[in-house]
C-alpha atoms as a PDB file:
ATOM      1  CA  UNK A   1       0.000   0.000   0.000  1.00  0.00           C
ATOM      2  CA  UNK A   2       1.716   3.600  -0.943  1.00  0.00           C
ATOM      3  CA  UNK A   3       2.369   5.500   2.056  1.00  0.00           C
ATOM      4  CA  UNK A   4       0.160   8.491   2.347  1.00  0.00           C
ATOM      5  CA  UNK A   5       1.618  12.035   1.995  1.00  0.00           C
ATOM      6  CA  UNK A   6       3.044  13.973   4.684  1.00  0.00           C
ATOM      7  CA  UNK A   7       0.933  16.807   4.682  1.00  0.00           C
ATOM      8  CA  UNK A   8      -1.805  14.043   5.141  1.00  0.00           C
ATOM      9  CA  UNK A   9      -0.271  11.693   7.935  1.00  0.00           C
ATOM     10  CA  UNK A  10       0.737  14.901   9.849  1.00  0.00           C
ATOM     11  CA  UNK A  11      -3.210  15.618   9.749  1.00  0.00           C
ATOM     12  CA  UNK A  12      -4.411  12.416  10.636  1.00  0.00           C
ATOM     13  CA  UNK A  13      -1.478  12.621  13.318  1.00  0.00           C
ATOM     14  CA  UNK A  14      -2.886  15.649  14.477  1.00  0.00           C
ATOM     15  CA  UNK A  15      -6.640  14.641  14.609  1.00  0.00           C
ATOM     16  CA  UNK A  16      -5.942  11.492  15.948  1.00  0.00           C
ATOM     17  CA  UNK A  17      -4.309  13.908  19.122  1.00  0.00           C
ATOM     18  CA  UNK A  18      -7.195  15.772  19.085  1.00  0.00           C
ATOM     19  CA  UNK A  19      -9.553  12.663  19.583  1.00  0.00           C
ATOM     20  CA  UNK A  20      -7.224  11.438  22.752  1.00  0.00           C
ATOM     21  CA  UNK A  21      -7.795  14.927  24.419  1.00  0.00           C
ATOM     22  CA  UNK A  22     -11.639  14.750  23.681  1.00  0.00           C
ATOM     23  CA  UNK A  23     -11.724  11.485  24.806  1.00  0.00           C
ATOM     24  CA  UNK A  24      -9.687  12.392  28.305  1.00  0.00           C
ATOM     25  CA  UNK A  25     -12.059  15.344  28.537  1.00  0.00           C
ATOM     26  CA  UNK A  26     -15.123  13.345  28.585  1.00  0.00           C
ATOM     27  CA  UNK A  27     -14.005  11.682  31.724  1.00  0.00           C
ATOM     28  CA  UNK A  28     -14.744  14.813  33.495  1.00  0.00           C
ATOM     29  CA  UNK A  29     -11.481  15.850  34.557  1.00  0.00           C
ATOM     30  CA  UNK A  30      -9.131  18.729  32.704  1.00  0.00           C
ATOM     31  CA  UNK A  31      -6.277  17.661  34.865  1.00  0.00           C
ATOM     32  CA  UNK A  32      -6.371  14.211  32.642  1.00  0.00           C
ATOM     33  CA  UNK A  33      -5.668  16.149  29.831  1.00  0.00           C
ATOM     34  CA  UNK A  34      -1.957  16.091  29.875  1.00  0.00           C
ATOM     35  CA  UNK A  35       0.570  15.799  27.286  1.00  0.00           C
ATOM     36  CA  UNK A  36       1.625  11.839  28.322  1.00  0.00           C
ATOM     37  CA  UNK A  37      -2.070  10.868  28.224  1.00  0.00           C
ATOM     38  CA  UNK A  38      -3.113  12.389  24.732  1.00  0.00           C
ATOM     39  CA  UNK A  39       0.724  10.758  23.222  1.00  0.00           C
ATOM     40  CA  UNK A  40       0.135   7.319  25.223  1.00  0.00           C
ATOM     41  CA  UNK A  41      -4.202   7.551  23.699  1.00  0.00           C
ATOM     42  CA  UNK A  42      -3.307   8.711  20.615  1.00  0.00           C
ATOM     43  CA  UNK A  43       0.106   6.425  19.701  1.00  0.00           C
ATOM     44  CA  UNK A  44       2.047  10.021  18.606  1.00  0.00           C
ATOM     45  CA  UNK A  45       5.233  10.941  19.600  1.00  0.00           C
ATOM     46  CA  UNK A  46       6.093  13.956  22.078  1.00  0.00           C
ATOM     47  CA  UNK A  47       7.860  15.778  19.394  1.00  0.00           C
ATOM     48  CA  UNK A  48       4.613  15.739  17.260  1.00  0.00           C
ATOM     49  CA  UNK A  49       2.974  16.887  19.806  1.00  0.00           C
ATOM     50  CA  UNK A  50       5.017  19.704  20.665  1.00  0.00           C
ATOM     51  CA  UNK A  51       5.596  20.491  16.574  1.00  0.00           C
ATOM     52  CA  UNK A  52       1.397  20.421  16.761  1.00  0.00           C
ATOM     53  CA  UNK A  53       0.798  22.494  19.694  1.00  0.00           C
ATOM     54  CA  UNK A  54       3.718  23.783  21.514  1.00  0.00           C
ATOM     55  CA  UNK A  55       1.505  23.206  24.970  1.00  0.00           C
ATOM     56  CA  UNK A  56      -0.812  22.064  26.375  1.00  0.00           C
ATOM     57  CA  UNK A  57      -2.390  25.221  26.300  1.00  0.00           C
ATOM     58  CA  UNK A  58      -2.113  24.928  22.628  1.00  0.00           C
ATOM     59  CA  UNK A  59      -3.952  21.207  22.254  1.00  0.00           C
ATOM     60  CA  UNK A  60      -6.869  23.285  24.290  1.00  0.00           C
ATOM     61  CA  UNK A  61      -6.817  25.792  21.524  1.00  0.00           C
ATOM     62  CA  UNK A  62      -6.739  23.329  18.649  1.00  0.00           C
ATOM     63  CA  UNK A  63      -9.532  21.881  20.435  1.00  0.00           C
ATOM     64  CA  UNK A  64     -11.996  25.152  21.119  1.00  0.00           C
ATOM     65  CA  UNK A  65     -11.054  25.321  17.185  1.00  0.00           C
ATOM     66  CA  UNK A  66     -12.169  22.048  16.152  1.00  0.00           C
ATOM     67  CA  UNK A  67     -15.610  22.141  18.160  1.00  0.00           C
ATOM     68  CA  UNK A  68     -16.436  25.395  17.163  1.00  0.00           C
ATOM     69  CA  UNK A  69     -16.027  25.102  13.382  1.00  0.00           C
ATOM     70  CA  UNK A  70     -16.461  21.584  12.872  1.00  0.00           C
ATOM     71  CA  UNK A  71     -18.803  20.075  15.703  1.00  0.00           C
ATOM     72  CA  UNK A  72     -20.740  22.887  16.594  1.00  0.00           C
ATOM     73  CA  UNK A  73     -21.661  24.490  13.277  1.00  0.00           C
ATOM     74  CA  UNK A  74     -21.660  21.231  10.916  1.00  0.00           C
ATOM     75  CA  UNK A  75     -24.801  19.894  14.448  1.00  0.00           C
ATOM     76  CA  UNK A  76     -26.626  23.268  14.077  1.00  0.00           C
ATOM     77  CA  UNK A  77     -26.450  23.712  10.680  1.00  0.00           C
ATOM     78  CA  UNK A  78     -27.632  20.154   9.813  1.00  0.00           C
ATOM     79  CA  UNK A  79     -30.773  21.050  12.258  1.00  0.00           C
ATOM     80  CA  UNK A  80     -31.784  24.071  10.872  1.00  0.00           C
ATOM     81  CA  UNK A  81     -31.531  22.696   7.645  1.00  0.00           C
ATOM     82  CA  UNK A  82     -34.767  20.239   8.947  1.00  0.00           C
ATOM     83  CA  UNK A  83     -36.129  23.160  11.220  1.00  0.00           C
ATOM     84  CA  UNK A  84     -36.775  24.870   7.204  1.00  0.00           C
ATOM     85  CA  UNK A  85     -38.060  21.449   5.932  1.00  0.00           C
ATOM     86  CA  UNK A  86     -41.177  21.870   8.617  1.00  0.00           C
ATOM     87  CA  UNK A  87     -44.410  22.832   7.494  1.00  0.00           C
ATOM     88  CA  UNK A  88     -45.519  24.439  10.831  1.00  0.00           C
ATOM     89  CA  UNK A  89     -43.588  26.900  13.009  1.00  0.00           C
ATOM     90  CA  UNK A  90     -43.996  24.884  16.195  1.00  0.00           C
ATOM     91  CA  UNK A  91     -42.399  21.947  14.565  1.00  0.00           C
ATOM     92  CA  UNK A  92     -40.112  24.415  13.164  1.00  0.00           C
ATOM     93  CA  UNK A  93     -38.802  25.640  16.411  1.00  0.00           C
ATOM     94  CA  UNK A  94     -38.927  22.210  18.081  1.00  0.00           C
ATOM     95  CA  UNK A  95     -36.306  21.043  15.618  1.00  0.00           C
ATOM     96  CA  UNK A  96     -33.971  24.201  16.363  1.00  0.00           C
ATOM     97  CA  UNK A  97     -34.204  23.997  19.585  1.00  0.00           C
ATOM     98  CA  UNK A  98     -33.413  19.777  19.998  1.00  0.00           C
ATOM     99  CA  UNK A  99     -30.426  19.989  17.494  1.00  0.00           C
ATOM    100  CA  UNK A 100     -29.006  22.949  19.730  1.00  0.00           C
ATOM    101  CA  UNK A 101     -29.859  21.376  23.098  1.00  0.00           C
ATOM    102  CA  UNK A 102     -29.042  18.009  22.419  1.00  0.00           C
ATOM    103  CA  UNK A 103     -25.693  19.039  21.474  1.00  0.00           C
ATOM    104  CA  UNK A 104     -25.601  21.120  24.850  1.00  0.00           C
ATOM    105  CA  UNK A 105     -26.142  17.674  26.778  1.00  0.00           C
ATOM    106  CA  UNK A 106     -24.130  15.098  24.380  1.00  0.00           C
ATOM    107  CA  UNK A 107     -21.117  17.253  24.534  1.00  0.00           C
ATOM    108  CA  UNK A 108     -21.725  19.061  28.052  1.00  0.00           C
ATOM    109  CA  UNK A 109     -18.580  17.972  29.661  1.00  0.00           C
ATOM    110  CA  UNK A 110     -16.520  19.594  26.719  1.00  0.00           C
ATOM    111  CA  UNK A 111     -18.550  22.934  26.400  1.00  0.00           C
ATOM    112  CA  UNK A 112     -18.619  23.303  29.714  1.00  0.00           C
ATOM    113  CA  UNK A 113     -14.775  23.036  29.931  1.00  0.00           C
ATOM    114  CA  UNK A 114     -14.397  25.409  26.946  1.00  0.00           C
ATOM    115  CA  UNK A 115     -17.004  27.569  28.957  1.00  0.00           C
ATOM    116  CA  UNK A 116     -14.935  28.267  31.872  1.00  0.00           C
ATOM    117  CA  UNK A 117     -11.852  28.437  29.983  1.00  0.00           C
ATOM    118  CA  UNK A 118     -12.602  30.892  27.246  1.00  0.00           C
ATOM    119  CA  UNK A 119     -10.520  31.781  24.486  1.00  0.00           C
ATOM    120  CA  UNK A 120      -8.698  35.226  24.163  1.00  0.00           C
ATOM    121  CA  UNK A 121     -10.086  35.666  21.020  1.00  0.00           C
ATOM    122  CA  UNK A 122     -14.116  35.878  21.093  1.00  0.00           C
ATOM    123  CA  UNK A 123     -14.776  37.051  17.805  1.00  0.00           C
ATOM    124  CA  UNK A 124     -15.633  33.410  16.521  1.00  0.00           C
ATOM    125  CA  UNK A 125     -17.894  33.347  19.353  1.00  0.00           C
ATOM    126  CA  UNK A 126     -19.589  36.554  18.391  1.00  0.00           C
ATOM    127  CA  UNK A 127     -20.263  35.111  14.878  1.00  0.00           C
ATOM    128  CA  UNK A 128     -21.599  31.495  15.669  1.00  0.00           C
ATOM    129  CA  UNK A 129     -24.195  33.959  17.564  1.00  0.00           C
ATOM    130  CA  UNK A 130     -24.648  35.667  14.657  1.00  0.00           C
ATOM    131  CA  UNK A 131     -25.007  32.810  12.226  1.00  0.00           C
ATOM    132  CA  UNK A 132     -27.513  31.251  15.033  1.00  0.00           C
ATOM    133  CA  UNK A 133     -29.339  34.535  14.460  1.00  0.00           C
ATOM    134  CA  UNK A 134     -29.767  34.655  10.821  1.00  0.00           C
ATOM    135  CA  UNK A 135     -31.157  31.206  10.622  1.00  0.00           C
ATOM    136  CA  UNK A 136     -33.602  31.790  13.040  1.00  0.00           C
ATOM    137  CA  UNK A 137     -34.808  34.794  11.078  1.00  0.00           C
ATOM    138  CA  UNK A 138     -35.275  32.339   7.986  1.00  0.00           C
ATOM    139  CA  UNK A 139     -36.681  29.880   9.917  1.00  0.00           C
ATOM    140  CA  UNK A 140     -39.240  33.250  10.726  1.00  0.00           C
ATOM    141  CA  UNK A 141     -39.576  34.023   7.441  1.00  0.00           C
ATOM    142  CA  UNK A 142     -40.921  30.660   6.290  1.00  0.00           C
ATOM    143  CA  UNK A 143     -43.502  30.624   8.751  1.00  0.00           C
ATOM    144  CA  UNK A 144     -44.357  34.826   8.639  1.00  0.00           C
ATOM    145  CA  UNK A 145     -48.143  34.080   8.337  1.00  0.00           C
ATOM    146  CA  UNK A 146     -48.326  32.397  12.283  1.00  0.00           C
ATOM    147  CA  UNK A 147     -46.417  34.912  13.818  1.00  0.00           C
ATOM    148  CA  UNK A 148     -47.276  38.264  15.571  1.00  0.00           C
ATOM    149  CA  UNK A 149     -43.864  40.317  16.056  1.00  0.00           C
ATOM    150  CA  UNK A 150     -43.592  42.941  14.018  1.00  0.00           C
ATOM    151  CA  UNK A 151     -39.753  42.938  13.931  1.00  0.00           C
ATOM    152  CA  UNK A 152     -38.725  39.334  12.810  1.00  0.00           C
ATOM    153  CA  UNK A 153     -35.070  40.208  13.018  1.00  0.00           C
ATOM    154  CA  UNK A 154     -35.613  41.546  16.887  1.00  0.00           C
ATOM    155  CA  UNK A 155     -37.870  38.325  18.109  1.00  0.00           C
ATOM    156  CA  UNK A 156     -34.779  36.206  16.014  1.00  0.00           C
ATOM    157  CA  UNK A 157     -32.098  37.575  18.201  1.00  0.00           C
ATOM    158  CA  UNK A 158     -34.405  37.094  21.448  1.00  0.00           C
ATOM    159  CA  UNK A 159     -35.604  33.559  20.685  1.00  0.00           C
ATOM    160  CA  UNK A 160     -31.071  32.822  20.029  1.00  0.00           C
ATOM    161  CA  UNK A 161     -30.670  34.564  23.357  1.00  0.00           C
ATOM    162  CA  UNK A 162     -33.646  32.174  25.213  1.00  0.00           C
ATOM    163  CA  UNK A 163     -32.417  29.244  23.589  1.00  0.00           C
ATOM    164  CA  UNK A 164     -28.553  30.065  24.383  1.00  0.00           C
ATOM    165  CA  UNK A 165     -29.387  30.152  28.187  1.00  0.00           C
ATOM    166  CA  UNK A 166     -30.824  26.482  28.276  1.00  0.00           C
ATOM    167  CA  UNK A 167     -27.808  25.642  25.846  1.00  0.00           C
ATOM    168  CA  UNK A 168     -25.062  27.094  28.974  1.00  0.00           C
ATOM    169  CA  UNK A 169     -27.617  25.556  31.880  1.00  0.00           C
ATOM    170  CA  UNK A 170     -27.625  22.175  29.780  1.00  0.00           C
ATOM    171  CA  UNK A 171     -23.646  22.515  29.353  1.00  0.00           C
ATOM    172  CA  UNK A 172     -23.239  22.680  32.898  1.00  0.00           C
ATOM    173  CA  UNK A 173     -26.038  20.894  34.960  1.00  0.00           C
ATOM    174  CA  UNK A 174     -28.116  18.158  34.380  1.00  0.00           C
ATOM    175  CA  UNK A 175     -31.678  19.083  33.105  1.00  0.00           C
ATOM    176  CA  UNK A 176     -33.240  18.390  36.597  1.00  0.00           C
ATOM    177  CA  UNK A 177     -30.819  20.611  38.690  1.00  0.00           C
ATOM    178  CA  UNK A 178     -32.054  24.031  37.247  1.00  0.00           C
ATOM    179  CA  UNK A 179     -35.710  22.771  35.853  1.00  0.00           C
ATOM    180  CA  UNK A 180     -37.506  20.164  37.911  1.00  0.00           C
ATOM    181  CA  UNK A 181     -36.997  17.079  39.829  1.00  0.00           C
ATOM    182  CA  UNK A 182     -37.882  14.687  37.327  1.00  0.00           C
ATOM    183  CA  UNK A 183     -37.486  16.739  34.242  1.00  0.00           C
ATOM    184  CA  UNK A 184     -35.619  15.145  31.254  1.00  0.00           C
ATOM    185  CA  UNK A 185     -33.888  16.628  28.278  1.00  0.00           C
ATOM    186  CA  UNK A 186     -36.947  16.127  25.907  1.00  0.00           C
ATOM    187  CA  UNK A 187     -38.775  18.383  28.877  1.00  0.00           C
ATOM    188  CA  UNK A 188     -36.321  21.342  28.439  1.00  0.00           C
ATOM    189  CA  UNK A 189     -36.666  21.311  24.378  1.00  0.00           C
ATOM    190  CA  UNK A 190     -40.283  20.885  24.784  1.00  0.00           C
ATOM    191  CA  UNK A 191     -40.432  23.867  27.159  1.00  0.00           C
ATOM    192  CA  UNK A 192     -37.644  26.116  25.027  1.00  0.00           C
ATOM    193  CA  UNK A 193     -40.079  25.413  22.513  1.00  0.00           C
ATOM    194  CA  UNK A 194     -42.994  26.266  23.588  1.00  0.00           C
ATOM    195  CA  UNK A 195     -41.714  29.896  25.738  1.00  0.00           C
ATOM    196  CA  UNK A 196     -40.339  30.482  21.668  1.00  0.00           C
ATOM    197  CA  UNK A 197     -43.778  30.289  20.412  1.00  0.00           C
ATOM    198  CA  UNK A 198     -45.754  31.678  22.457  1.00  0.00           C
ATOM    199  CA  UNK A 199     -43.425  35.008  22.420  1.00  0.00           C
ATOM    200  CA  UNK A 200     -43.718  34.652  18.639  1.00  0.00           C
ATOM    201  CA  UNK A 201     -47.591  33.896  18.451  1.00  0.00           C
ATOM    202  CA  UNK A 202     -48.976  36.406  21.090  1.00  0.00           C
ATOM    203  CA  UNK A 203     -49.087  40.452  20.903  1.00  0.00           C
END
């Protein structure tokens, strides 16, 4: 078999890195995170680590990277892509608001890492908010006739700033903890859902 190109094994090198320290982060534990566990997971060397990421603090970078354009966008994007496919607006926002929450609780322990250990640079931040925004206001403008704000671009941004707070409380606690006793993730959607329509649907 013909060995693959550099460029492409230092990639797959570099991914496969990337995996370890996603996989020691889901244990729960940052500490675990350290640059003997992701070469011993991954089967790199230290010297590709450290040609990689220089630091630790580097592999958390590379990571906040790779989660924000790849995980987070590709989920939300592939959601809102069905929320537009729904005939109704309930059903519309339902969809939104179970690919974004879902994602909140399948990948809490990593969010809520990256949460508390921000980046320096928030500007890719400020425009996954943004992009959350506009689809929102398309999702609005497919279903115009069943809503009652005036200002579809204003009731967009509040419906992303609603649905952003569950997204945080789901990152950090489990759904019963700031909700209910017995309240399960298909609760909070339901409910995210429903506050987002019935600020949409009443005057």
């Amino acid at each position: 078999m013909a060995t693959p190109p550099q460029q492409a094994r230092s990639i797959a090198t570099e991914q496969k890195m990337l995996d370890a320290a996603e996989e020691l982060l889901k244990g729960g534990d940052s500490r675990q995170v350290t640059l003997e566990n992701v070469v011993k997971l991954s089967g790199a060397s230290v010297g590709s680590f450290y040609a990689r990421f220089g630091n630790v603090e580097g592999l958390f970078e590379a990571l906040r990277n790779r989660y924000r354009d790849v995980m987070y966008q590709a989920a939300i994007n592939q959601g809102h892509e069905k929320a537009l496919q729904q005939t109704d607006l309930k059903s519309a926002l339902h969809q939104a608001c179970k690919t974004t929450l879902e994602l909140a609780r399948r990948e809490h322990t990593a969010i809520s890492y990256l949460l508390m250990h921000p980046s320096d640079d928030q500007q890719p931040l400020v425009e996954q908010r943004r992009l959350m925004v506009e689809e929102l206001h398309q999702i609005l403008k497919l279903h115009r006739k069943e809503i009652k704000q005036k200002d579809l671009r204003r009731a967009s941004e509040n419906i992303s700033r609603m649905a952003h707070a569950m997204w945080m409380q789901l990152a950090l606690m489990e759904p019963s903890e700031f909700i209910g006793r017995k309240t399960s993730l298909s609760s909070v959607i339901d409910l995210t859902t429903d506050m987002a329509y019935a600020y949409l649907t009443n005057e």
